[in-house]
N, C-alpha and C. Protein backbone atom coordinates (compact mmCIF):
# COMPACT_ATOMS: atom_id res chain seq x y z
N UNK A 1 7.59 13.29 0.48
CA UNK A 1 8.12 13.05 1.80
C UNK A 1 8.93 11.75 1.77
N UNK A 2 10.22 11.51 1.89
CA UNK A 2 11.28 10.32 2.18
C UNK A 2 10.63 9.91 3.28
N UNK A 3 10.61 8.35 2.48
CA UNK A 3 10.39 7.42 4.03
C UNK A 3 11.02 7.59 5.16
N UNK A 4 12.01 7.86 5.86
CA UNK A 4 12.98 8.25 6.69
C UNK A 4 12.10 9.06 7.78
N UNK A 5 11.02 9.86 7.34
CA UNK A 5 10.35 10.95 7.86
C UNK A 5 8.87 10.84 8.12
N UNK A 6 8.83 9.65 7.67
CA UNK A 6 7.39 9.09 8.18
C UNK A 6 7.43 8.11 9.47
N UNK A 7 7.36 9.12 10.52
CA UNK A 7 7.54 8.00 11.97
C UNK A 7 6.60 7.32 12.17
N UNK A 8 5.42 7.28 11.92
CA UNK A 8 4.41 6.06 12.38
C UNK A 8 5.37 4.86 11.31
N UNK A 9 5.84 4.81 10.82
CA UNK A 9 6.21 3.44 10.28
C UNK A 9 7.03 2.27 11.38
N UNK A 10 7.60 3.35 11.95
CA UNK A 10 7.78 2.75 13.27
C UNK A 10 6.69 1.44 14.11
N UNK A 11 5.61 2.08 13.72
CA UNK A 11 4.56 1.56 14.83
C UNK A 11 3.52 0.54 13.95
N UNK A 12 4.45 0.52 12.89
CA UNK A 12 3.31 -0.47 11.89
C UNK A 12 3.36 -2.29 12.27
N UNK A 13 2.32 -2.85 11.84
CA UNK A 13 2.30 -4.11 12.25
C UNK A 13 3.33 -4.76 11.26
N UNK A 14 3.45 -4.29 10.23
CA UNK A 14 4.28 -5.22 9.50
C UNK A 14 5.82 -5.37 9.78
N UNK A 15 6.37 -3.88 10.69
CA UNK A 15 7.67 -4.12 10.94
C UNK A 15 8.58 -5.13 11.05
N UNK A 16 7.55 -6.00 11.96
CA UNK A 16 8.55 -7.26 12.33
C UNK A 16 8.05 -8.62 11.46
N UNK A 17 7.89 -8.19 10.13
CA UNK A 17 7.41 -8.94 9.29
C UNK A 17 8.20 -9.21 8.08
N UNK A 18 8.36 -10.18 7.84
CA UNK A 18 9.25 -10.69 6.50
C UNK A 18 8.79 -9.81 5.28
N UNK A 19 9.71 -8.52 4.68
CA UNK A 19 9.77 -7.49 3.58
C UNK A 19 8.91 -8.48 2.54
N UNK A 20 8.94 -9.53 2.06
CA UNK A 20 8.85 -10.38 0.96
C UNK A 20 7.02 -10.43 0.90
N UNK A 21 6.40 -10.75 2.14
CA UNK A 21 5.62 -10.94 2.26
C UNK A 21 4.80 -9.65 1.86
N UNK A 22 4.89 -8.45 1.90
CA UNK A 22 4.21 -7.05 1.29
C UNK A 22 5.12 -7.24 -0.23
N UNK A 23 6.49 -7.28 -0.54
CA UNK A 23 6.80 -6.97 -1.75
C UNK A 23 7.03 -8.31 -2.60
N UNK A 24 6.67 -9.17 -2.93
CA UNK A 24 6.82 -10.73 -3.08
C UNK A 24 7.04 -10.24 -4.84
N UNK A 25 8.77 -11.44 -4.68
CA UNK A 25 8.91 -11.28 -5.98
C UNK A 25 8.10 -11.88 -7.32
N UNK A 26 6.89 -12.98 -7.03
CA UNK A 26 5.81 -13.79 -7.34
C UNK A 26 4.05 -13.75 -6.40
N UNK A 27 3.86 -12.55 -6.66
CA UNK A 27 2.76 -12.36 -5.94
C UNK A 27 1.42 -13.62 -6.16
N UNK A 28 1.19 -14.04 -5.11
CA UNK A 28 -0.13 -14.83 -5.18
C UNK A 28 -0.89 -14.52 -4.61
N UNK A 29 -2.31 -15.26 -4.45
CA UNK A 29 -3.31 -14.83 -3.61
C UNK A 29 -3.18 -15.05 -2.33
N UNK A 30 -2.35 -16.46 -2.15
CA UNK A 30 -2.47 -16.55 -0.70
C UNK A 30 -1.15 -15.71 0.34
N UNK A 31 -0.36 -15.08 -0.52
CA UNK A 31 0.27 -14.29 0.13
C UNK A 31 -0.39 -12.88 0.14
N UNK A 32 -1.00 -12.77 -0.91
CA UNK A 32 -1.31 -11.54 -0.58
C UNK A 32 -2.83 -11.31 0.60
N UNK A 33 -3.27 -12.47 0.65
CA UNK A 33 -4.34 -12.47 1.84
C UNK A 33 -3.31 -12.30 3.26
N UNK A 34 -2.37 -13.25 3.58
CA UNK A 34 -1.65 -13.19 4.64
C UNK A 34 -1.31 -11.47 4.74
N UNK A 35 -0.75 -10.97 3.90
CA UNK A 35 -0.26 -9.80 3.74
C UNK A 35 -1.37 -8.87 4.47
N UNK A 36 -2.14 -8.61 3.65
CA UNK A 36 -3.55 -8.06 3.93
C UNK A 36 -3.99 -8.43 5.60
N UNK A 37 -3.92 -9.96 6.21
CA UNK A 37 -4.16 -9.94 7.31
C UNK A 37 -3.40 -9.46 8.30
N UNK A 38 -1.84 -8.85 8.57
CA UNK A 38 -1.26 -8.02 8.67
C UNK A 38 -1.73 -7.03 8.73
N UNK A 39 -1.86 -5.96 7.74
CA UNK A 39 -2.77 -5.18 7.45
C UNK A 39 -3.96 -4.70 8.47
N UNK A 40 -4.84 -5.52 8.48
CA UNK A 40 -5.65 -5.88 8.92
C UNK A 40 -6.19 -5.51 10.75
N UNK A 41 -4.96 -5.77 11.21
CA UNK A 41 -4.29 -6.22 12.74
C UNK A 41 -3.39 -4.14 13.02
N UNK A 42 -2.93 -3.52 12.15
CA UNK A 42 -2.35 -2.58 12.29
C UNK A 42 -3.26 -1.40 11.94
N UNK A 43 -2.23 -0.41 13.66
CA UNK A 43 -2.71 0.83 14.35
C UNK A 43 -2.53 1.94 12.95
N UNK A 44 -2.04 1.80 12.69
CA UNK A 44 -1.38 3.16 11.28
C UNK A 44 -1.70 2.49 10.09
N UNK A 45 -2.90 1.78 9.58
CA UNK A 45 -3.09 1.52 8.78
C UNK A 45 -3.71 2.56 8.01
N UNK A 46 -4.32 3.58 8.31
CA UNK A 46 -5.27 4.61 7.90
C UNK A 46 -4.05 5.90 6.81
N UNK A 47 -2.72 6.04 8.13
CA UNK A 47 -1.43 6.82 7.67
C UNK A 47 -0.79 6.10 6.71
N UNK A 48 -0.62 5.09 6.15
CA UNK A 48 -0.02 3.63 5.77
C UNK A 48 -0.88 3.91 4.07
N UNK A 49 -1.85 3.78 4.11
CA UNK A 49 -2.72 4.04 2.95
C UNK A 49 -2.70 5.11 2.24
N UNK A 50 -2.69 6.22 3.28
CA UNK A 50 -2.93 7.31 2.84
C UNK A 50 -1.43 7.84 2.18
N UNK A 51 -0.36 7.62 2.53
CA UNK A 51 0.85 8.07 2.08
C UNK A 51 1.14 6.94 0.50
N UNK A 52 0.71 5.67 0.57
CA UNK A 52 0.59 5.05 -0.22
C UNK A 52 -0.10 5.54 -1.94
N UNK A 53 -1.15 6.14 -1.36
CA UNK A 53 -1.26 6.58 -2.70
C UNK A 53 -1.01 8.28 -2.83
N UNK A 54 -1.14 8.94 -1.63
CA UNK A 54 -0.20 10.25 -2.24
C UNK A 54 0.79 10.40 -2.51
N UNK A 55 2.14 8.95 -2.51
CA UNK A 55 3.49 9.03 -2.82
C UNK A 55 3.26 8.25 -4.39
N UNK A 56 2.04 7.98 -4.63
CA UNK A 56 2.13 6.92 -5.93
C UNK A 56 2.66 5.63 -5.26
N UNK A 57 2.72 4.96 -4.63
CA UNK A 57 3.82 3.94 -4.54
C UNK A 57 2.66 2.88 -5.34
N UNK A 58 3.72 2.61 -6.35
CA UNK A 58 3.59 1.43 -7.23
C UNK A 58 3.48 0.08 -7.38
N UNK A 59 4.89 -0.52 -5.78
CA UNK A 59 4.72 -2.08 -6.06
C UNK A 59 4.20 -1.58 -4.37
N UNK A 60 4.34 -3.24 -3.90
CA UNK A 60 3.74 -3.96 -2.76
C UNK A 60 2.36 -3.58 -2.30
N UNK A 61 1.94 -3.75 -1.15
CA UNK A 61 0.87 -4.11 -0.43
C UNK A 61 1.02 -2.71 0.60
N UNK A 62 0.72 -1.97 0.78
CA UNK A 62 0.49 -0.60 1.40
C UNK A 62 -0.67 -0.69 1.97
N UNK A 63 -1.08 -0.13 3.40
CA UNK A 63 -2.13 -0.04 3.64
C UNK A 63 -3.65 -1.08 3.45
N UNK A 64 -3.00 -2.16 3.21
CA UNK A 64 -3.82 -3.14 3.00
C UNK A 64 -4.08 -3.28 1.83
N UNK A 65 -3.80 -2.88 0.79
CA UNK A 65 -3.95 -2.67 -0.77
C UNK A 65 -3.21 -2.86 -1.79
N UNK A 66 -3.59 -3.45 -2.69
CA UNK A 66 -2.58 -3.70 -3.98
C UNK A 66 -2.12 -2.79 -4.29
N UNK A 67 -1.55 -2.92 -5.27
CA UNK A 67 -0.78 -1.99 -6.65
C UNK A 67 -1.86 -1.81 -7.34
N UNK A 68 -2.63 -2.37 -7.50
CA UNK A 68 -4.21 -2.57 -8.61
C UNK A 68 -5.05 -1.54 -8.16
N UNK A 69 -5.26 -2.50 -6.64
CA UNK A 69 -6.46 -1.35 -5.76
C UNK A 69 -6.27 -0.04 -5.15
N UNK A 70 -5.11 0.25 -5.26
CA UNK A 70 -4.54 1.32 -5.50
C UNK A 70 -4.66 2.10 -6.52
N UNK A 71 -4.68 1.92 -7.73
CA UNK A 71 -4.78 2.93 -8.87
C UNK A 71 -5.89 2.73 -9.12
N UNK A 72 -6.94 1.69 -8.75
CA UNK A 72 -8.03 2.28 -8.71
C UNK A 72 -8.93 3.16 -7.82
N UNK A 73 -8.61 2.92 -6.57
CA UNK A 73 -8.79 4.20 -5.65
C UNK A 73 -8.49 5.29 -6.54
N UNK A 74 -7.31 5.58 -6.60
CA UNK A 74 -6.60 7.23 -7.44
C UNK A 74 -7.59 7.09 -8.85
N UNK A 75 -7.63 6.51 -9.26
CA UNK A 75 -8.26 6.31 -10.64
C UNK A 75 -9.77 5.53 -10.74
N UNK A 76 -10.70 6.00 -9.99
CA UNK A 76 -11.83 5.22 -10.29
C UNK A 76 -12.45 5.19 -11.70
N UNK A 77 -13.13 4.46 -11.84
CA UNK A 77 -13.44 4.10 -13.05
C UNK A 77 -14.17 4.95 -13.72
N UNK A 78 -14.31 5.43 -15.43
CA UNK A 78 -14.87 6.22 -15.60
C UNK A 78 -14.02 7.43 -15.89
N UNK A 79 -12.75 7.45 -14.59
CA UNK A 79 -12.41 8.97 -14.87
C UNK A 79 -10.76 9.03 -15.69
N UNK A 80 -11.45 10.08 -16.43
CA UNK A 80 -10.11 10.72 -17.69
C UNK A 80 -9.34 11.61 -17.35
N UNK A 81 -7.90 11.75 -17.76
CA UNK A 81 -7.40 12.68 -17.71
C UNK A 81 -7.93 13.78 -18.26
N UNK A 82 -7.73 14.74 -17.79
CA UNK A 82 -7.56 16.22 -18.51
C UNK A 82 -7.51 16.29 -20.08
N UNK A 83 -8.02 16.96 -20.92
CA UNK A 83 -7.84 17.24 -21.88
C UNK A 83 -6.76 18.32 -21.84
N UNK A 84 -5.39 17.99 -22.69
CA UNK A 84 -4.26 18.88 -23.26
C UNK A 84 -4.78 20.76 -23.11
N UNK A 85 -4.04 21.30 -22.63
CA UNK A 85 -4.69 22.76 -23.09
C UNK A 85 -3.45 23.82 -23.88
């Protein structure tokens, strides 16, 4: 699904929020807490997450979540791909 077509983004808290602050070209902790508290504060955070990791999205702060905590959600620990068939 193209972002274009996801209308709750409309209604997200971060809209009126400096891009840098979710996609920071030097991620730290204390931006990424600010980030997160954003997050935090927003109605579509639940839609926000959830498209986050069914689109794969790779960099920034989605849904309150890293790039990290993200593939570990999708990827909890423990679990393997498929064996080749």
């Amino acid at each position: 699904m193209p972002l274009g077509e996801i209308t709750w983004l409309r209604r997200g808290a971060c809209r009126s929020s400096d891009p840098e602050l979710f996609f920071p070209l030097a991620p730290s902790a204390v931006q990424e807490a600010r980030a997160k508290a954003v997050c935090a504060t927003c109605q579509v955070l639940t839609e926000c997450r959830a498209y986050a990791l069914t689109a794969g999205e790779a960099e920034g702060i989605w849904g309150g979540l890293t790039p990290q905590e993200r593939r570990r959600t999708r990827f909890p620990a423990g679990w393997r791909s498929p064996a080749p068939t």
